[in-house]
N, C-alpha and C. Protein backbone atom coordinates (compact mmCIF):
# COMPACT_ATOMS: atom_id res chain seq x y z
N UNK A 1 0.84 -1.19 0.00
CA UNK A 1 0.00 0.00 0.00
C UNK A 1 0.88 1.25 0.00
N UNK A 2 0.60 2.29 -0.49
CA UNK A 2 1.26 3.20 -1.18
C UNK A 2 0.74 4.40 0.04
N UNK A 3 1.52 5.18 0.19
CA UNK A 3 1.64 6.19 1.30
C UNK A 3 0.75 7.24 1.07
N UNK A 4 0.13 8.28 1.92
CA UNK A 4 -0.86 9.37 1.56
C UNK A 4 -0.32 10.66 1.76
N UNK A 5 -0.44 11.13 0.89
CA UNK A 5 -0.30 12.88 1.37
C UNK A 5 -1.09 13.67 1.07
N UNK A 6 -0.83 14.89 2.60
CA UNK A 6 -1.97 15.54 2.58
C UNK A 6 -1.55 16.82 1.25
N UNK A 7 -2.98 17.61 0.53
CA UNK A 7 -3.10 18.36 -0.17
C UNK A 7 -1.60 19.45 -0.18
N UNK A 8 -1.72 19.91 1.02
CA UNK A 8 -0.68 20.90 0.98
C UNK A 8 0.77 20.50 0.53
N UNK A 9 1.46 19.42 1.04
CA UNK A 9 2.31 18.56 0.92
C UNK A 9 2.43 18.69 -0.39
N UNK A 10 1.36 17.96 -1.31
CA UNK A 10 1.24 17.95 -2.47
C UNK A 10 1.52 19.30 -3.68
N UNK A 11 0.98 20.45 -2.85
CA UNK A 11 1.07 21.70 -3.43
C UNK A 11 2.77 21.99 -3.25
N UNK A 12 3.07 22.01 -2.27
CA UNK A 12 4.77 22.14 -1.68
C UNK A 12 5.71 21.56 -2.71
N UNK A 13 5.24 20.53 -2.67
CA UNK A 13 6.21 19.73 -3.83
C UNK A 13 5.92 20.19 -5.42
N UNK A 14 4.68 20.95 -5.59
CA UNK A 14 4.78 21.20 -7.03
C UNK A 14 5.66 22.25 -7.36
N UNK A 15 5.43 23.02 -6.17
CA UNK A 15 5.84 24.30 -5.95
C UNK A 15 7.12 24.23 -6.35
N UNK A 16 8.01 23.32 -5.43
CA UNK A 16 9.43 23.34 -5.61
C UNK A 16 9.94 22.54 -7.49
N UNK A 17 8.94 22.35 -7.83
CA UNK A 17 9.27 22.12 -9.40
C UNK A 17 8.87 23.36 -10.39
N UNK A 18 7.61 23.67 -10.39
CA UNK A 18 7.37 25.27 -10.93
C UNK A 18 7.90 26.56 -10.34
N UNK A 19 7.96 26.93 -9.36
CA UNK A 19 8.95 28.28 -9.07
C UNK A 19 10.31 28.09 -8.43
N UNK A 20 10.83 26.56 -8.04
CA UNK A 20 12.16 26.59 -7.18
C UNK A 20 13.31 26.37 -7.77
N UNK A 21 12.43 25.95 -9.57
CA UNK A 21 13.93 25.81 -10.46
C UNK A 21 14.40 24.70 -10.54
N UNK A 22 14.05 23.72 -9.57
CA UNK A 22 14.48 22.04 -9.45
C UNK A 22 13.38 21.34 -10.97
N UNK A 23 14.36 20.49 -11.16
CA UNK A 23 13.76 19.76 -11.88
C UNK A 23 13.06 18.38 -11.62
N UNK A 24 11.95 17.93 -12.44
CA UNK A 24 11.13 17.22 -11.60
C UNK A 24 11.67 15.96 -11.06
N UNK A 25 12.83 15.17 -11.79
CA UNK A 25 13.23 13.99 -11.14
C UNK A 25 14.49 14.30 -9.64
N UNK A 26 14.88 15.77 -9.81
CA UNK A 26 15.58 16.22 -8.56
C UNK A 26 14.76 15.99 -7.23
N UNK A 27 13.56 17.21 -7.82
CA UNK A 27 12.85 17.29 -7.05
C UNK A 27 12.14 15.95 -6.19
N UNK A 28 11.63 15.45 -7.00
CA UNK A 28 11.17 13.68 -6.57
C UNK A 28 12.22 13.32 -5.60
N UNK A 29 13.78 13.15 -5.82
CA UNK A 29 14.48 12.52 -5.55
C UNK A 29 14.66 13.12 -4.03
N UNK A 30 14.29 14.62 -4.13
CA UNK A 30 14.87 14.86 -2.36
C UNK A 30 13.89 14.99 -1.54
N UNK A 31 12.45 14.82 -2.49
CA UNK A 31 11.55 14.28 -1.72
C UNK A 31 11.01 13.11 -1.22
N UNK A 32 12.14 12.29 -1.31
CA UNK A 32 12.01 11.08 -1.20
C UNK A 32 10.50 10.23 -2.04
N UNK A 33 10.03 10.61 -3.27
CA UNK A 33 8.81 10.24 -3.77
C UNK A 33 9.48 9.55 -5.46
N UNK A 34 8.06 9.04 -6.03
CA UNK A 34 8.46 8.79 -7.37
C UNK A 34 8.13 9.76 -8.32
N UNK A 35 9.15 10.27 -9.11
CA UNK A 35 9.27 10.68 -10.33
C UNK A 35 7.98 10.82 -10.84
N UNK A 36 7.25 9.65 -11.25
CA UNK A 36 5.91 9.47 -11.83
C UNK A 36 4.89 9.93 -10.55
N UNK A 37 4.84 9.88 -9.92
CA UNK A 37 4.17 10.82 -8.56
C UNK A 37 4.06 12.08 -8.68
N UNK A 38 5.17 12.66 -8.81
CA UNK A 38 4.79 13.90 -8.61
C UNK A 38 4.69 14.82 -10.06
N UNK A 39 5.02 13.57 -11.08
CA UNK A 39 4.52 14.53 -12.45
C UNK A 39 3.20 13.97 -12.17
N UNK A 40 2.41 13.57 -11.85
CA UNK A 40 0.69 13.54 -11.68
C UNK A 40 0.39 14.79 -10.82
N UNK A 41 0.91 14.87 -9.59
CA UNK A 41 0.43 16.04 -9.44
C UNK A 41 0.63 17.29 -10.05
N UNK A 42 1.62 17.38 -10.90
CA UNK A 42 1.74 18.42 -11.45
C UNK A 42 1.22 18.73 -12.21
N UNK A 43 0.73 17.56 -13.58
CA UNK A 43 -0.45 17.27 -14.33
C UNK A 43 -1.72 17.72 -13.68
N UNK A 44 -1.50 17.24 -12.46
CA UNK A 44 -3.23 17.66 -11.98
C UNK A 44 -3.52 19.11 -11.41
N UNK A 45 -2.90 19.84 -11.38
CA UNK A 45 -2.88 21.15 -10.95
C UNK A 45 -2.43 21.27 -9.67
N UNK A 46 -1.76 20.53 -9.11
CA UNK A 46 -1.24 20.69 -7.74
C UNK A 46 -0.85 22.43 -7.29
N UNK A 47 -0.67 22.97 -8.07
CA UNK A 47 -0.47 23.89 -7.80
C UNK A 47 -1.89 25.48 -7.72
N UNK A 48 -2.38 25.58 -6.90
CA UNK A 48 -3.84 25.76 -7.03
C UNK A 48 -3.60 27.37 -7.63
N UNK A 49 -4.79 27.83 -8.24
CA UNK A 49 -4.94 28.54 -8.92
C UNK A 49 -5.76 29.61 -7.58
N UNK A 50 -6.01 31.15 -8.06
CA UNK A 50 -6.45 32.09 -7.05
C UNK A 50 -8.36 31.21 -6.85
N UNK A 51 -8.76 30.61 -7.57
CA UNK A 51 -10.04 30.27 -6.56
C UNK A 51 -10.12 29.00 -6.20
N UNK A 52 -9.20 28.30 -5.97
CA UNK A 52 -8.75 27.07 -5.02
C UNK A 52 -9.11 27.24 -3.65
N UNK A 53 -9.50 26.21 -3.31
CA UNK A 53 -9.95 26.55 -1.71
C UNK A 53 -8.03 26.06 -0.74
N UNK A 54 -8.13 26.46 0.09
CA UNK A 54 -7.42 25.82 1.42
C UNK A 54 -7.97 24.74 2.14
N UNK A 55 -7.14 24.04 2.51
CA UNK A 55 -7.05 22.68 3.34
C UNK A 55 -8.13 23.13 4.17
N UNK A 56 -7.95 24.47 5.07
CA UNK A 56 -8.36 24.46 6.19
C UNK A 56 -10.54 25.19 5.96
N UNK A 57 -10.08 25.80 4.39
CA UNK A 57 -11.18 25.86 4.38
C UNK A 57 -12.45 24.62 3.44
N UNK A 58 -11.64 23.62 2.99
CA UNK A 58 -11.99 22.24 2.71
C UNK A 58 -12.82 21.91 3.99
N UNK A 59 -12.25 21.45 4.93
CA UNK A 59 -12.33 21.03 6.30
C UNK A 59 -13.40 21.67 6.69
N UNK A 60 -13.64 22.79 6.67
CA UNK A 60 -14.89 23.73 7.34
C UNK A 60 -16.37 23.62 6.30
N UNK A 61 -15.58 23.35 5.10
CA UNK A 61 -16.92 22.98 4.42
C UNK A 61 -17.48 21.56 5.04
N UNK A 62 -16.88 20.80 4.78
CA UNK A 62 -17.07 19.23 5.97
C UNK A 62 -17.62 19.45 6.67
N UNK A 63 -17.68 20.35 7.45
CA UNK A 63 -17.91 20.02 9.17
C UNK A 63 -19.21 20.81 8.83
N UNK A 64 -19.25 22.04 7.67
CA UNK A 64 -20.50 22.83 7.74
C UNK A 64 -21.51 21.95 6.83
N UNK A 65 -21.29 20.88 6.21
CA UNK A 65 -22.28 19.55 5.32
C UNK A 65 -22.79 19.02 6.55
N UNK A 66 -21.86 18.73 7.12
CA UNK A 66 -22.14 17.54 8.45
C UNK A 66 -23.45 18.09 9.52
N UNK A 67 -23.25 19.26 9.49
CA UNK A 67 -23.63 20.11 10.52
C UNK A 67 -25.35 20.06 10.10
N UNK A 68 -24.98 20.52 8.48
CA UNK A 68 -26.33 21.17 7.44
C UNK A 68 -27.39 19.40 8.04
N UNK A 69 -26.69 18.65 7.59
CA UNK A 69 -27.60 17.18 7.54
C UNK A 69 -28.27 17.11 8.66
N UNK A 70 -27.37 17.13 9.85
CA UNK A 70 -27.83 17.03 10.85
C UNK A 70 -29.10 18.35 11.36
N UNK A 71 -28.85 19.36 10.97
CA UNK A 71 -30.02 20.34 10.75
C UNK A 71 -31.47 19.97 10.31
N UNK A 72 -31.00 19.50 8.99
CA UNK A 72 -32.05 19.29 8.27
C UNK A 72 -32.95 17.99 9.00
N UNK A 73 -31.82 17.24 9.17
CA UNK A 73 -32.65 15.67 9.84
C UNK A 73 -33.85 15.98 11.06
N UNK A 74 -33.25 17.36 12.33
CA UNK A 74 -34.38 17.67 13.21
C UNK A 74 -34.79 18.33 12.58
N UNK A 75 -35.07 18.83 11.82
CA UNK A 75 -36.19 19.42 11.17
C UNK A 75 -37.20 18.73 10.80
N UNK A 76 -36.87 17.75 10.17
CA UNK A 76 -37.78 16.68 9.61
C UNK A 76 -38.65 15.82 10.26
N UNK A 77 -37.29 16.00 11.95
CA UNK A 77 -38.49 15.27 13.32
C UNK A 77 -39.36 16.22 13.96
N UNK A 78 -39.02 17.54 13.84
CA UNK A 78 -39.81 18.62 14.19
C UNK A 78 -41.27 18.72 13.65
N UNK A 79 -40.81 18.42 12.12
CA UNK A 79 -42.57 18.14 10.80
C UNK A 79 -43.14 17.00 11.45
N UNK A 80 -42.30 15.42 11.25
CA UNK A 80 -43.55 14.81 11.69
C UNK A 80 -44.13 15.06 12.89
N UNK A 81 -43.23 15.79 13.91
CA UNK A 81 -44.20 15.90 15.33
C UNK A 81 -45.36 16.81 15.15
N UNK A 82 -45.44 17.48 14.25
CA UNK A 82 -46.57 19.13 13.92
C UNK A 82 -47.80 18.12 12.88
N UNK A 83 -47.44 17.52 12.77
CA UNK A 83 -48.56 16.28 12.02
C UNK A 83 -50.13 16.47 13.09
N UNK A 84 -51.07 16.89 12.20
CA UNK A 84 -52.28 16.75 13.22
C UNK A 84 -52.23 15.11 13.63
N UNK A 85 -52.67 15.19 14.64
CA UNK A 85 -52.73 13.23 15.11
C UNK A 85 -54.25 12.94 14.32
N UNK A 86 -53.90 11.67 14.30
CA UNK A 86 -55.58 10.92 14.15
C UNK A 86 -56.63 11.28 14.88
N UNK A 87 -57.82 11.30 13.72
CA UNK A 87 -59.02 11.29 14.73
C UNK A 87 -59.33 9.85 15.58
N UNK A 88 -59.96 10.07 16.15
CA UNK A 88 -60.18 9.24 17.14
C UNK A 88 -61.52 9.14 17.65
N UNK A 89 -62.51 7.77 17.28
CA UNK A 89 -63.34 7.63 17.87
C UNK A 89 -63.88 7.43 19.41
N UNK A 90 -64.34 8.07 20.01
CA UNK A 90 -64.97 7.64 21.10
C UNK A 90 -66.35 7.34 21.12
């Protein structure tokens, strides 16, 4: 199984191939990664553009989905409780 890195990491290392002047199999090499690794990220835009989000604001979208569901879910127990009840014979 092949190792994970986080986003930024990923950006860092493109970085040091597009503005640090290293070339990409240098670069690989003192990043201890493969060659073919990090030309994918570079392929993939690792390097984010001005409306790229941040890690940290990734994360806050998460937590604000998580949050939304859970919103929405009492809400939904809030409706069925406002349900007129059954009539009821006596």
């Amino acid at each position: 199984m092949g190792r994970k890195f986080n986003e930024e990491y990923k950006q860092e290392a493109v970085k040091l191939v597009k503005e640090g002047g290293l070339s990409l199999c240098q670069a690989a090499r003192d990043l201890g990664i493969a060659p073919s690794t990090l030309c994918k990220w570079v392929k993939d835009g690792g390097d984010p553009g001005p409306n790229s989000l941040t890690v940290s604001e990734k994360e806050e979208i998460k937590a604000l989905r998580k949050e939304n569901a859970t919103l929405r879910m009492e809400r939904d127990i809030l409706k069925i409780d406002e349900l007129p009840q059954s009539v009821s014979f006596a």
